[in-house]
Structure formats: C-alpha cells, structure tokens
C-alpha atoms as a PDB file:
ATOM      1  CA  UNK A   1       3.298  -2.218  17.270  1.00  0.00           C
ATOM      2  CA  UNK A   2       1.152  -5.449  17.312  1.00  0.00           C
ATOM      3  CA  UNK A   3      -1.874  -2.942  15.712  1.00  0.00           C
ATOM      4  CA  UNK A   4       0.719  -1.312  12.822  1.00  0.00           C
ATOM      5  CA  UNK A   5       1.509  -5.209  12.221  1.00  0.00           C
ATOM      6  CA  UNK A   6      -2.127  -6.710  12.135  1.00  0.00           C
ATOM      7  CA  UNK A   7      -3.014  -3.732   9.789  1.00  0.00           C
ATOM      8  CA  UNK A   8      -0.061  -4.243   7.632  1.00  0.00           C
ATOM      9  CA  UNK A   9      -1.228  -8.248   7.174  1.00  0.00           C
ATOM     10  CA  UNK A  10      -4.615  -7.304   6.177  1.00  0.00           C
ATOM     11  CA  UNK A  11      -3.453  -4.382   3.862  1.00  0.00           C
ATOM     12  CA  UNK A  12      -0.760  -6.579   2.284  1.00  0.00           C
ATOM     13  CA  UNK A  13      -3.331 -10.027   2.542  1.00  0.00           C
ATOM     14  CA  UNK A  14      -5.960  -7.574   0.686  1.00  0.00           C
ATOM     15  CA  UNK A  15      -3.667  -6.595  -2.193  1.00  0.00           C
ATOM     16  CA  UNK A  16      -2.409  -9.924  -2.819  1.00  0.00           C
ATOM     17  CA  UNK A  17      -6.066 -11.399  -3.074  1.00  0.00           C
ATOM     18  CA  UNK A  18      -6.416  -8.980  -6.210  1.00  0.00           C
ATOM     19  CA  UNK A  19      -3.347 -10.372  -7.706  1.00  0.00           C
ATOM     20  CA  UNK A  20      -1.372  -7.189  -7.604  1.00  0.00           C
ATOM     21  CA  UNK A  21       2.493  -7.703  -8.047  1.00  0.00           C
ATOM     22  CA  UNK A  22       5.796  -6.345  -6.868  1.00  0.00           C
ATOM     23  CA  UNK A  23       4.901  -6.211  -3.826  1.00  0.00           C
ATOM     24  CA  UNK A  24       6.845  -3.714  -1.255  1.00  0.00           C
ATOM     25  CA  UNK A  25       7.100  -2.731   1.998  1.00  0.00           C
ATOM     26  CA  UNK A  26       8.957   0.070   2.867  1.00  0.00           C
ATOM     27  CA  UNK A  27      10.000   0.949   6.456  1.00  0.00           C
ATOM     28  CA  UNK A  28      10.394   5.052   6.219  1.00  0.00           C
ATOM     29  CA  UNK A  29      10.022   5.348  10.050  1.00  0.00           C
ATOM     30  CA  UNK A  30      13.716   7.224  10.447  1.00  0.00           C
ATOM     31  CA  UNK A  31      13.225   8.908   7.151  1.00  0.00           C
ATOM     32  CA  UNK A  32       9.914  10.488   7.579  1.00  0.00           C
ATOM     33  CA  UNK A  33       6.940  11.708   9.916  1.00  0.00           C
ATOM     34  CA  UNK A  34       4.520  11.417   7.544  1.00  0.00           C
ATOM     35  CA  UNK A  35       3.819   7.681   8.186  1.00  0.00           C
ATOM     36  CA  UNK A  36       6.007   4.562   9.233  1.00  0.00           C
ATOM     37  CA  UNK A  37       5.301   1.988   6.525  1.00  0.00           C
ATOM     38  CA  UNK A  38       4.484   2.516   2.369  1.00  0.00           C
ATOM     39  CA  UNK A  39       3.208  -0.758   1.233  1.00  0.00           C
ATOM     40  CA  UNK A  40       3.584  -0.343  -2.535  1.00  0.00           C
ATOM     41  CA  UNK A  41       2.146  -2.636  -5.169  1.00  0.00           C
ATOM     42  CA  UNK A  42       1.584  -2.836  -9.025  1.00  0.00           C
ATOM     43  CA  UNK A  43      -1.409  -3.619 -10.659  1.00  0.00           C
ATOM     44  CA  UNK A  44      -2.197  -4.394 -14.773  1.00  0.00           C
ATOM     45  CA  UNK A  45      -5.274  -2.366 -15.300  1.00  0.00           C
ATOM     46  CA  UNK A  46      -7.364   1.079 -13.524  1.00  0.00           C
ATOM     47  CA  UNK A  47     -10.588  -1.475 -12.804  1.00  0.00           C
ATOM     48  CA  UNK A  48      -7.333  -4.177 -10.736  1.00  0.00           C
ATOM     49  CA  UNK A  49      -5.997  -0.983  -9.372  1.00  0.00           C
ATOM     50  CA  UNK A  50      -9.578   0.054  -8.229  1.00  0.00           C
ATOM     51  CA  UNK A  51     -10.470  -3.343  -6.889  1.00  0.00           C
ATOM     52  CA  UNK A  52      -6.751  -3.652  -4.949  1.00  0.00           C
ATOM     53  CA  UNK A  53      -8.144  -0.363  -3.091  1.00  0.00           C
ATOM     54  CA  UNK A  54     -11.822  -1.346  -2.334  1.00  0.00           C
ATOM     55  CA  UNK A  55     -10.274  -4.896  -1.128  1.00  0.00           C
ATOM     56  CA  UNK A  56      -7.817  -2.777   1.292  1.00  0.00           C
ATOM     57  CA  UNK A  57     -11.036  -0.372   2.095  1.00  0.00           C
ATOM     58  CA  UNK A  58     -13.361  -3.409   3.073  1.00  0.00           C
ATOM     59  CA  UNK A  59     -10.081  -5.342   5.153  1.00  0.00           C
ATOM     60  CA  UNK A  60      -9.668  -1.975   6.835  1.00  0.00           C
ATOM     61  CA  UNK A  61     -13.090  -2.158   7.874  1.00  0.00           C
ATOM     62  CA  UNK A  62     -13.625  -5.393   8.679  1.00  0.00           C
ATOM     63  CA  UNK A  63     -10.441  -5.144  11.353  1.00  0.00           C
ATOM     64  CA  UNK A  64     -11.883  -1.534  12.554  1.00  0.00           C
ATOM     65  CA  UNK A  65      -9.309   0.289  11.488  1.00  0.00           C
ATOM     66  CA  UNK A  66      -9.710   4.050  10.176  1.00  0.00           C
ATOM     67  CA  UNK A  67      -9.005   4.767   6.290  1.00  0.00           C
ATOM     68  CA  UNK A  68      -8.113   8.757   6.940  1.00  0.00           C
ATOM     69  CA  UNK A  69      -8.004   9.575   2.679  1.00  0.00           C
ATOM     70  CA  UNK A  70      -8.267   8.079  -0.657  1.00  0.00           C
ATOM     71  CA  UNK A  71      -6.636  10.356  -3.302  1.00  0.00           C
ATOM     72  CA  UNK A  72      -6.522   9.244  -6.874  1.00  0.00           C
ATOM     73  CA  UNK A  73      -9.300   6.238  -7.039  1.00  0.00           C
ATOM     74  CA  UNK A  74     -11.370   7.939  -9.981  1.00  0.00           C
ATOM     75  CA  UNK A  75      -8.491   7.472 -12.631  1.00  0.00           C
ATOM     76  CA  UNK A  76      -7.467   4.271 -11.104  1.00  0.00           C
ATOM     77  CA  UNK A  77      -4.035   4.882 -11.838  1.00  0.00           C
ATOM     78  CA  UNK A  78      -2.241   5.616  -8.691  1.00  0.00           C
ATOM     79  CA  UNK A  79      -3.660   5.530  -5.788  1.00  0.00           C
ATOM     80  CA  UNK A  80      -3.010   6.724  -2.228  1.00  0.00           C
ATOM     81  CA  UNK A  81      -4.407   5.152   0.633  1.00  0.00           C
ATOM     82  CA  UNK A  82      -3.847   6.833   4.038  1.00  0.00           C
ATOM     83  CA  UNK A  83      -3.850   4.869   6.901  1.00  0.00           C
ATOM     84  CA  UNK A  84      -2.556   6.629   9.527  1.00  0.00           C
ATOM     85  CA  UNK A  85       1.011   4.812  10.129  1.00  0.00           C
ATOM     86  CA  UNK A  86       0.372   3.089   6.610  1.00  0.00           C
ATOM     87  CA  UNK A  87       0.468   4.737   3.560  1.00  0.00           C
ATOM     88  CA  UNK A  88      -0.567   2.014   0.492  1.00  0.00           C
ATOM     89  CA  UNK A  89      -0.010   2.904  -2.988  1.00  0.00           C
ATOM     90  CA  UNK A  90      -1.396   0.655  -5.560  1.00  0.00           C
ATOM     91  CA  UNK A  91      -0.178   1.773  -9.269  1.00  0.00           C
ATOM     92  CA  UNK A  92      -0.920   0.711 -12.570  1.00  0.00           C
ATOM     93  CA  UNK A  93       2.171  -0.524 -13.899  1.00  0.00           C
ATOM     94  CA  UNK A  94       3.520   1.990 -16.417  1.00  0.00           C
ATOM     95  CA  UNK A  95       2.632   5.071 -13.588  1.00  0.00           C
ATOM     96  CA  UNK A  96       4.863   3.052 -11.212  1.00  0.00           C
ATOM     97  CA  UNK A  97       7.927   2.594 -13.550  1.00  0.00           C
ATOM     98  CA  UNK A  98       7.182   6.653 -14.180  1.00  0.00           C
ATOM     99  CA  UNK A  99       7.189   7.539 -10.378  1.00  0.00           C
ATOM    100  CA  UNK A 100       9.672   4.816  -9.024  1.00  0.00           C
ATOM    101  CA  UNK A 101       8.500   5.569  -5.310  1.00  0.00           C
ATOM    102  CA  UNK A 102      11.426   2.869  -4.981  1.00  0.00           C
ATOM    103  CA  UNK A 103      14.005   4.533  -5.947  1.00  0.00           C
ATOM    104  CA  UNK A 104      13.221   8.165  -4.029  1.00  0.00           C
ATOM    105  CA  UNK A 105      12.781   6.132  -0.968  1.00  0.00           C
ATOM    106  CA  UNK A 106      16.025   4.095  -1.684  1.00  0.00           C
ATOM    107  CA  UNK A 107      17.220   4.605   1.731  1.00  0.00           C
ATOM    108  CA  UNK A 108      14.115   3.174   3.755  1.00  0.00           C
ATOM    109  CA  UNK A 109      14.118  -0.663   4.999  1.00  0.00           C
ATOM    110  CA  UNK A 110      12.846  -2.863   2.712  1.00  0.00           C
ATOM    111  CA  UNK A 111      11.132  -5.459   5.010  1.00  0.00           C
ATOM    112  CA  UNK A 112       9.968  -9.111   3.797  1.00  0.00           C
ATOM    113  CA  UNK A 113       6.421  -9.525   3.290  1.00  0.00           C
ATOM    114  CA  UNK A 114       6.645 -12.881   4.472  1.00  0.00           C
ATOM    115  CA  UNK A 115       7.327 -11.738   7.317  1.00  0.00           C
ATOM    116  CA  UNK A 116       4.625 -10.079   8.157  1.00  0.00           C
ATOM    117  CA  UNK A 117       1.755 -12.642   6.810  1.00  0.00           C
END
C-alpha cells in the first residue's frame, strides 16, 4: 500500500505542477479489477493536457515506477495513463464534461487529495 500511495503523490504532485484542475481521486478498488485508483484531472488546452502527461511520465520515472500504456497523447485531448494500480486521465475540459468519468463511476470513493500529498 505504501508503493500505490507514494505513486499516487507523485502522479497527483505531477499534475498539479502543470496547473491542471478538478482534481479527483477515485477509489474503484470494490468496483473494478481493472485498477484500484483513477486520478482524474482537467486541463485548458491539448499542449497543458500533453505536458500534465509528460510531467506524470518523467515523476513515474524518476520514482522507478513502470508506465504500462499511454493511449490518446497525439490529440492531447484525453488521455489514459496506465499505471498498473493507477489509471490517470488528464482531459481537456470540454472532453471531460462530454465523458463525465465522474458520474459513471458515481459509486467509487472519492478520497481527499490532501490526503495523500
């Protein structure tokens, strides 16, 4: 657990360096086997959503921990980063209103950021 927690801190640590807003962290452990966390952030522009992923990529790195896919980075509008137990999707803003991963994972913990940084 104190791994999923370090790596959760640098993702969320990375993503708030490149200003990206509503922050989330959702706890879909109990909901899904897929992954146990979706950090999920907004960003105002592709080249912000872009840089929010490269800043995750290089923390991920840094902290030797693996970065198993990147789906989506060319159109910088929504992308997926896998991270084994972590899933991180950074959006541009109007894609996120348009998805609402919020709402379809309505019944996973939302857990304080603060907590974790």
């Amino acid at each position: 657990m104190a791994k999923i927690k370090h790596m959760l801190k640098e993702a969320i640590e990375a993503v708030q360096n490149k200003k990206t807003f509503d922050i989330k962290l959702l706890d879909i452990s109990e909901l899904s086997s897929i992954a146990d966390y979706f950090l999920i952030c907004s960003a105002n522009n592709e080249r912000q959503v872009q840089s929010a992923s490269d800043e995750v990529e290089r923390k991920m790195k840094d902290n030797e921990f693996n970065v198993l896919n990147i789906e989506g980075y060319r159109s910088g509008r929504w992308i997926l980063m896998d991270l084994g137990d972590v899933v991180v999707h950074i959006f541009h803003k109007e894609d996120r209103d348009f998805y609402n991963l919020d709402r379809l994972w309505v019944d996973a913990e939302n857990i304080d950021i603060d907590n974790i940084i």
